[in-house]
N, C-alpha and C. Protein backbone atom coordinates (compact mmCIF):
# COMPACT_ATOMS: atom_id res chain seq x y z
N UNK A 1 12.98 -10.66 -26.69
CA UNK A 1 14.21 -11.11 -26.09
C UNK A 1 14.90 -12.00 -27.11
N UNK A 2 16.50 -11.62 -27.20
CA UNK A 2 17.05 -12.28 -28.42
C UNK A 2 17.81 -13.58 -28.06
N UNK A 3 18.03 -13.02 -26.42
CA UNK A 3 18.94 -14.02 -25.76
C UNK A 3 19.22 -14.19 -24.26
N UNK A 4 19.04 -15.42 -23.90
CA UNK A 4 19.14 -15.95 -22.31
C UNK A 4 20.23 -16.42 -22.16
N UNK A 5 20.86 -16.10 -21.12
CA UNK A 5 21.41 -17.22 -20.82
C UNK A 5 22.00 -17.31 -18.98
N UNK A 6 22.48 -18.48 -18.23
CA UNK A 6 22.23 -19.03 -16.92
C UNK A 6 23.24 -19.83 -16.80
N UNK A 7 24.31 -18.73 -15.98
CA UNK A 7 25.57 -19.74 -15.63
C UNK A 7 25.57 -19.05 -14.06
N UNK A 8 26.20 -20.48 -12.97
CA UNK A 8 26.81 -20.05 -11.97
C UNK A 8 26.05 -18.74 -10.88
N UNK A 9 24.69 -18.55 -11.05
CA UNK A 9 24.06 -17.57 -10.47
C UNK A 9 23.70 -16.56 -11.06
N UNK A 10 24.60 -16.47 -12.48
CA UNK A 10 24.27 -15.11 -13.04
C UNK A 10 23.46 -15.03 -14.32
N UNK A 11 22.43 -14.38 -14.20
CA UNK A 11 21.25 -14.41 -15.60
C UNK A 11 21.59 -13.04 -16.27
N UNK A 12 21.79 -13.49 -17.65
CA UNK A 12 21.62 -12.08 -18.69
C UNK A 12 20.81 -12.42 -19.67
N UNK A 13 20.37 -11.43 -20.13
CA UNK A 13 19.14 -11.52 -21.15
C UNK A 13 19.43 -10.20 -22.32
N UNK A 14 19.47 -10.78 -23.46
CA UNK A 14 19.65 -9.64 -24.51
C UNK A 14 18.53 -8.98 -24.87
N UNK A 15 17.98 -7.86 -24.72
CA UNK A 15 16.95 -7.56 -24.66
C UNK A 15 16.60 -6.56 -26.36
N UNK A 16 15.81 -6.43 -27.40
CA UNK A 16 15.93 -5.56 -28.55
C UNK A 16 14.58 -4.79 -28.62
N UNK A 17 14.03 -3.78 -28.07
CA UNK A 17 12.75 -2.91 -28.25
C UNK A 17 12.26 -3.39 -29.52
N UNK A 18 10.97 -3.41 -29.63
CA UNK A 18 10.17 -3.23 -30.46
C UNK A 18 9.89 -2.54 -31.51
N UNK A 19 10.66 -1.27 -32.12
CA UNK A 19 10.31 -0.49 -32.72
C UNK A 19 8.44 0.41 -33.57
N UNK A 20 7.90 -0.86 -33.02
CA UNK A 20 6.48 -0.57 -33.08
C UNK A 20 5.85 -0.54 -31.88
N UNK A 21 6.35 -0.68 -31.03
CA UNK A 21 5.98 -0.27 -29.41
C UNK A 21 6.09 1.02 -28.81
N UNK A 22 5.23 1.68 -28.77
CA UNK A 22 5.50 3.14 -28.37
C UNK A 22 5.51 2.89 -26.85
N UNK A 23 5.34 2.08 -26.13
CA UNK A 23 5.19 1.76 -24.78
C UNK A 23 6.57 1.49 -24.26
N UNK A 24 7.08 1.20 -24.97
CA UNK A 24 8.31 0.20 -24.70
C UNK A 24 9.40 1.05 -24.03
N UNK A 25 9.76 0.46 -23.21
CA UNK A 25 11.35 1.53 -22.09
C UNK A 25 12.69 1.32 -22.81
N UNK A 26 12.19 0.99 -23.86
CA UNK A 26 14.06 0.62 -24.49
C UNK A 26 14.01 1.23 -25.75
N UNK A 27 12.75 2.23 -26.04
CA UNK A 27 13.09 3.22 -27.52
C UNK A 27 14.12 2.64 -28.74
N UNK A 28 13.72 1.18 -29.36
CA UNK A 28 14.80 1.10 -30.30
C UNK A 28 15.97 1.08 -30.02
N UNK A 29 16.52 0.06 -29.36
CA UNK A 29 17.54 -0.25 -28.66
C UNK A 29 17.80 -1.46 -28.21
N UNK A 30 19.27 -2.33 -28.14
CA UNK A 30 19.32 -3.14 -27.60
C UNK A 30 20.27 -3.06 -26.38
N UNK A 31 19.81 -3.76 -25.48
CA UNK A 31 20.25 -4.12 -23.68
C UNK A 31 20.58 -4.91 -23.28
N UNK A 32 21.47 -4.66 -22.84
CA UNK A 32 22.15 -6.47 -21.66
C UNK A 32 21.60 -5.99 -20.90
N UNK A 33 20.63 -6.88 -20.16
CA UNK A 33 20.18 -7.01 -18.83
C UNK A 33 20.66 -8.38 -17.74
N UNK A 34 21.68 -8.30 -17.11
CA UNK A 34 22.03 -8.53 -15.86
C UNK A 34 21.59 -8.77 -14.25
N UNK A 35 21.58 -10.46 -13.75
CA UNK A 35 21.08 -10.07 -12.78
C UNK A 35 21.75 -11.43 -12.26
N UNK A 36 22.69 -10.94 -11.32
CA UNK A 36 23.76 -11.61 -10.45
C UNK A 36 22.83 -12.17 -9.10
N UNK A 37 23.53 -13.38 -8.21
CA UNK A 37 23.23 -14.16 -7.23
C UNK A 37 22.02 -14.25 -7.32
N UNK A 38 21.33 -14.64 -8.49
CA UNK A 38 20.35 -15.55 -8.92
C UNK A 38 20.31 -16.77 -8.15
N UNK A 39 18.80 -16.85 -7.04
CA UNK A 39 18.67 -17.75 -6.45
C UNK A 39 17.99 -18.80 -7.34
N UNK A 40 16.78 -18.00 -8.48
CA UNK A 40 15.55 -18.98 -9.15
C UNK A 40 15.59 -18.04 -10.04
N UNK A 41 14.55 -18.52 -11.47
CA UNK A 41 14.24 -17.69 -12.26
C UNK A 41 13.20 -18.83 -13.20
N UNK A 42 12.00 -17.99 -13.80
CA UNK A 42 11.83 -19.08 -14.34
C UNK A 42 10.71 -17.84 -15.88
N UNK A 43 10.76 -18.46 -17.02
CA UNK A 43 10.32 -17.65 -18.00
C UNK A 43 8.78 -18.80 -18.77
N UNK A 44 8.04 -17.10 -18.91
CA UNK A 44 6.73 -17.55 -19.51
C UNK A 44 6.42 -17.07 -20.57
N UNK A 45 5.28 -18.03 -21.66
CA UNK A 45 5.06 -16.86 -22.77
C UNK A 45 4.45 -15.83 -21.99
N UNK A 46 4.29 -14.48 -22.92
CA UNK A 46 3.65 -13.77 -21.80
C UNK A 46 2.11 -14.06 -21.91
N UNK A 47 1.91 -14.33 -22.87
CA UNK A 47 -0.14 -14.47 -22.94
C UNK A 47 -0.14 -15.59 -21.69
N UNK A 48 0.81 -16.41 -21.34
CA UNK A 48 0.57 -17.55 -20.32
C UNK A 48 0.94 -17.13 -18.54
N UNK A 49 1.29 -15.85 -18.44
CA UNK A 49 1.26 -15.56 -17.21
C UNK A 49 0.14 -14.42 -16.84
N UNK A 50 -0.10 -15.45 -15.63
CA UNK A 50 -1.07 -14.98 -14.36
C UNK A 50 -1.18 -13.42 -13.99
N UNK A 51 -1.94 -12.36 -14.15
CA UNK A 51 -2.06 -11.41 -14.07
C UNK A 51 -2.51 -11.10 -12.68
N UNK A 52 -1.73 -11.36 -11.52
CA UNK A 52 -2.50 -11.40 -9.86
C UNK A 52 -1.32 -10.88 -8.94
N UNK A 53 0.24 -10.37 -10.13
CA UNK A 53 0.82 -9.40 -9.43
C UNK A 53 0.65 -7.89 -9.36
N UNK A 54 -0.40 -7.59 -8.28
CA UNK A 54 -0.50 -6.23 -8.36
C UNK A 54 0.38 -5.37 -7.87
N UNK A 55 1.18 -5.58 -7.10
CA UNK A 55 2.29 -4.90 -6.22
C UNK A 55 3.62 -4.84 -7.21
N UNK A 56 3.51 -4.45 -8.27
CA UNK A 56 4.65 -4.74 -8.83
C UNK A 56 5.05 -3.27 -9.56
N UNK A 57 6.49 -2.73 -9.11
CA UNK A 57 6.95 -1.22 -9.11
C UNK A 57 7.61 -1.46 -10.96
N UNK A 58 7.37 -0.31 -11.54
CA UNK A 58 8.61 -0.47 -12.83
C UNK A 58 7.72 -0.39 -13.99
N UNK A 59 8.47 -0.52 -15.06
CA UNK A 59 8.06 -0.87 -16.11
C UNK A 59 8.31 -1.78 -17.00
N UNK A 60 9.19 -2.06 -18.13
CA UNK A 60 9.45 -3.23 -18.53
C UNK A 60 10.59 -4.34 -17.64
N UNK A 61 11.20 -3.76 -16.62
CA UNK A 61 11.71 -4.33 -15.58
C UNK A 61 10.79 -4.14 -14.09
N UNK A 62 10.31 -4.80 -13.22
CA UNK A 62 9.36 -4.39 -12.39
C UNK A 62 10.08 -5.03 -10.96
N UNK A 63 10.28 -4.39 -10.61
CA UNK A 63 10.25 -4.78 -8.26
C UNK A 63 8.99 -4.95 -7.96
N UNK A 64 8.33 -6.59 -7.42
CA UNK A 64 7.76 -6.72 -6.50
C UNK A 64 7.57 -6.49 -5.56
N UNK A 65 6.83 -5.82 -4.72
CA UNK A 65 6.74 -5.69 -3.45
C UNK A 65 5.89 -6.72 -2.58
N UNK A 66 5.14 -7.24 -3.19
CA UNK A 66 4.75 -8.27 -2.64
C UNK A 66 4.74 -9.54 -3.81
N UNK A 67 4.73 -10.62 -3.28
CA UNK A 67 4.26 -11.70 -4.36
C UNK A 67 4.35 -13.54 -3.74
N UNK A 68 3.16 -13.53 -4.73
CA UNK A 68 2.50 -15.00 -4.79
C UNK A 68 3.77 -15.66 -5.32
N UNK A 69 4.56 -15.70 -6.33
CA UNK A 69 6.02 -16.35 -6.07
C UNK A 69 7.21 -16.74 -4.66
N UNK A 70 7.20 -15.62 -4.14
CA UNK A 70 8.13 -15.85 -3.07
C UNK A 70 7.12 -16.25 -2.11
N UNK A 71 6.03 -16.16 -1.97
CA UNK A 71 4.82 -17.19 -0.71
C UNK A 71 5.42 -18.66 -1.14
N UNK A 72 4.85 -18.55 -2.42
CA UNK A 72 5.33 -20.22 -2.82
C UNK A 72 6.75 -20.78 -2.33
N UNK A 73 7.27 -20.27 -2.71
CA UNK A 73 8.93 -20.71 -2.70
C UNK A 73 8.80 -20.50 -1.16
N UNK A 74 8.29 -19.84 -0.27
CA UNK A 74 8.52 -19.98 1.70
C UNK A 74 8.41 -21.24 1.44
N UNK A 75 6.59 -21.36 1.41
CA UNK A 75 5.76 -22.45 1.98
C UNK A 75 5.70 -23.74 1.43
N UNK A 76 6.27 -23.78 -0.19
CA UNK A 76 6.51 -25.29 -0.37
C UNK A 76 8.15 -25.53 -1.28
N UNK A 77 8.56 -24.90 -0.50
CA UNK A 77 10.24 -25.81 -0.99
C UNK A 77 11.18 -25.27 0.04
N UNK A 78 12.69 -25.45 -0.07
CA UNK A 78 13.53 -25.38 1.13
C UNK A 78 14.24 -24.40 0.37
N UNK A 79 14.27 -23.24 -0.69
CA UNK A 79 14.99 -22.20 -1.26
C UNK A 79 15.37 -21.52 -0.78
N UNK A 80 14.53 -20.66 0.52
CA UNK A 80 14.83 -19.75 0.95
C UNK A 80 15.26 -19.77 2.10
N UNK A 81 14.79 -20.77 2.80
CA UNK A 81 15.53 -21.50 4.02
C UNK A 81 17.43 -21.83 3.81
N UNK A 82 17.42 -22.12 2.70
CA UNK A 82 19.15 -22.62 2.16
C UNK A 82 19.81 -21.07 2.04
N UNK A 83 18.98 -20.07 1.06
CA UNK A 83 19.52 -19.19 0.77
C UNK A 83 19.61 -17.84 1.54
N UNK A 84 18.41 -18.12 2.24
CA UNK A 84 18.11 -16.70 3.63
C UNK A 84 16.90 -16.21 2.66
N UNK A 85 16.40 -15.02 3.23
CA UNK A 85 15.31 -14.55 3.32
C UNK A 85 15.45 -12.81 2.89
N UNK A 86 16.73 -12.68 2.19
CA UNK A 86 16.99 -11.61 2.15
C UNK A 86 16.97 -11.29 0.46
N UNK A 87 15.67 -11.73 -0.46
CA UNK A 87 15.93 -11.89 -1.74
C UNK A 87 14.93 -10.69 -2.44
N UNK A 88 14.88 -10.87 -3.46
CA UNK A 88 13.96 -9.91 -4.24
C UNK A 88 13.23 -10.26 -5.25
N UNK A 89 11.95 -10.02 -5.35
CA UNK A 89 11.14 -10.73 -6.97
C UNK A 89 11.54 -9.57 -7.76
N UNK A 90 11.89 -9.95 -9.20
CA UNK A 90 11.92 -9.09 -9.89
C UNK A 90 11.10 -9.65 -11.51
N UNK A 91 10.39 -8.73 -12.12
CA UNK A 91 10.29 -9.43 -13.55
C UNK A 91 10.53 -8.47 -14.55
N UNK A 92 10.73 -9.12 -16.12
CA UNK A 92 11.17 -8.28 -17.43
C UNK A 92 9.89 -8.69 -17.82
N UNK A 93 9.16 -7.57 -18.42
CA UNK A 93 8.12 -7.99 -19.39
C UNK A 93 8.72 -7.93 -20.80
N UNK A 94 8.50 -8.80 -21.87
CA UNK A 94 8.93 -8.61 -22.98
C UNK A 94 7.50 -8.47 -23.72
N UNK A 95 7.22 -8.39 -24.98
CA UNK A 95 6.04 -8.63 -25.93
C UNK A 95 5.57 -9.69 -25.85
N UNK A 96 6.91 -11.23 -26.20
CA UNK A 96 6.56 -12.11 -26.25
C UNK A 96 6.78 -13.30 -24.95
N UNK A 97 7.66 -12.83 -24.02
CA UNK A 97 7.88 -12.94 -22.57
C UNK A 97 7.75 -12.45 -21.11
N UNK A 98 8.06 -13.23 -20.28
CA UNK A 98 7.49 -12.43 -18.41
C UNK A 98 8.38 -14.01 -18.11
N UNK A 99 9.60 -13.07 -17.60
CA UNK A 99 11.00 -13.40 -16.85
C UNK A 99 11.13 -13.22 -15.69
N UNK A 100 10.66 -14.28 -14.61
CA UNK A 100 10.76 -13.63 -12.98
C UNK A 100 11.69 -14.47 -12.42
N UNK A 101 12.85 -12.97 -11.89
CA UNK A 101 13.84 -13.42 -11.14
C UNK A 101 13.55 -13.38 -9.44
N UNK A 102 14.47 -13.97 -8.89
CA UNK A 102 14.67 -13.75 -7.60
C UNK A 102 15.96 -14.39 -7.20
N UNK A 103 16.71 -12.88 -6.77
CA UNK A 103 17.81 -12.77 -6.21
C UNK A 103 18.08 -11.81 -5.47
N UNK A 104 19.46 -11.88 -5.12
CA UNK A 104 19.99 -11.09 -3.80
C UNK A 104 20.61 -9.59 -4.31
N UNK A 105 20.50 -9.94 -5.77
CA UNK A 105 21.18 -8.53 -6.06
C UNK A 105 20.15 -7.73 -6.88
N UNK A 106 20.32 -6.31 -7.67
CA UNK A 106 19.49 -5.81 -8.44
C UNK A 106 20.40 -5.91 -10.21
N UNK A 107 18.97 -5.17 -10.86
CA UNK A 107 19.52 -6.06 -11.67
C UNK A 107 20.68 -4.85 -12.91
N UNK A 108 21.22 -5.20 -14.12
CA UNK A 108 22.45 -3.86 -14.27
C UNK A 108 21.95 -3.72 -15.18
N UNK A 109 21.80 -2.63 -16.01
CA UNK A 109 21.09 -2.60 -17.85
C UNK A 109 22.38 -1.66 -18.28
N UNK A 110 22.37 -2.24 -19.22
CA UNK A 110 23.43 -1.62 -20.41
C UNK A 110 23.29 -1.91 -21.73
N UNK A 111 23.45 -0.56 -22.09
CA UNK A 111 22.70 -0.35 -24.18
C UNK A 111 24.23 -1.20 -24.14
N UNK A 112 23.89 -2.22 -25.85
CA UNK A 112 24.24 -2.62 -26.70
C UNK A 112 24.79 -1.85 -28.26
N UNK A 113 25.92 -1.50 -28.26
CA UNK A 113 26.17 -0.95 -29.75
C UNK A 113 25.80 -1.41 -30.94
């Protein structure tokens, strides 16, 4: 990831493949990744996140279907109570990052020239 950034609800992230990643969903390429009415978001190295989301749909962008994030955020803060209950976990795995959003919208990808 080349670039973050967090205004007003809306998170974009410049995203640039790996070129030595044969795994990778972005084949040598760079991506704006987009993700509007951003309730939370919060970024890890990736060697430093918790490997205990199993419910998680995708590939280098992933839909939660279930998760130990949004338990947290019910049961100990007033987030979802303020914002409603109508949100979504989402995360970007990068090489060197794991970006988990949660918001009301999904998220937009668009190649970079």
């Amino acid at each position: 990831m080349s670039h973050l950034n967090y205004s007003d609800g809306v998170l974009s992230l410049d995203i640039r493949s790996d070129s030595q990643a044969n795994a990778s969903a972005f084949k040598d390429d760079r991506y704006l990744v987009v993700f509007s009415d951003v309730v939370f978001h919060q970024v890890f190295d990736e060697c430093m996140q918790k490997k205990d989301e199993g419910a998680r749909v995708g590939g280098t962008i992933g839909l939660h279907q279930s998760s130990s994030l949004l338990d947290y955020l019910r049961e100990h803060t007033a987030l979802l109570h303020c914002v409603g209950s109508d949100v979504r976990h989402y995360s970007l795995l990068t090489a060197l990052e794991c970006v988990h959003v949660i918001t009301r919208g999904e998220p937009k990808l668009t190649q970079i020239d």
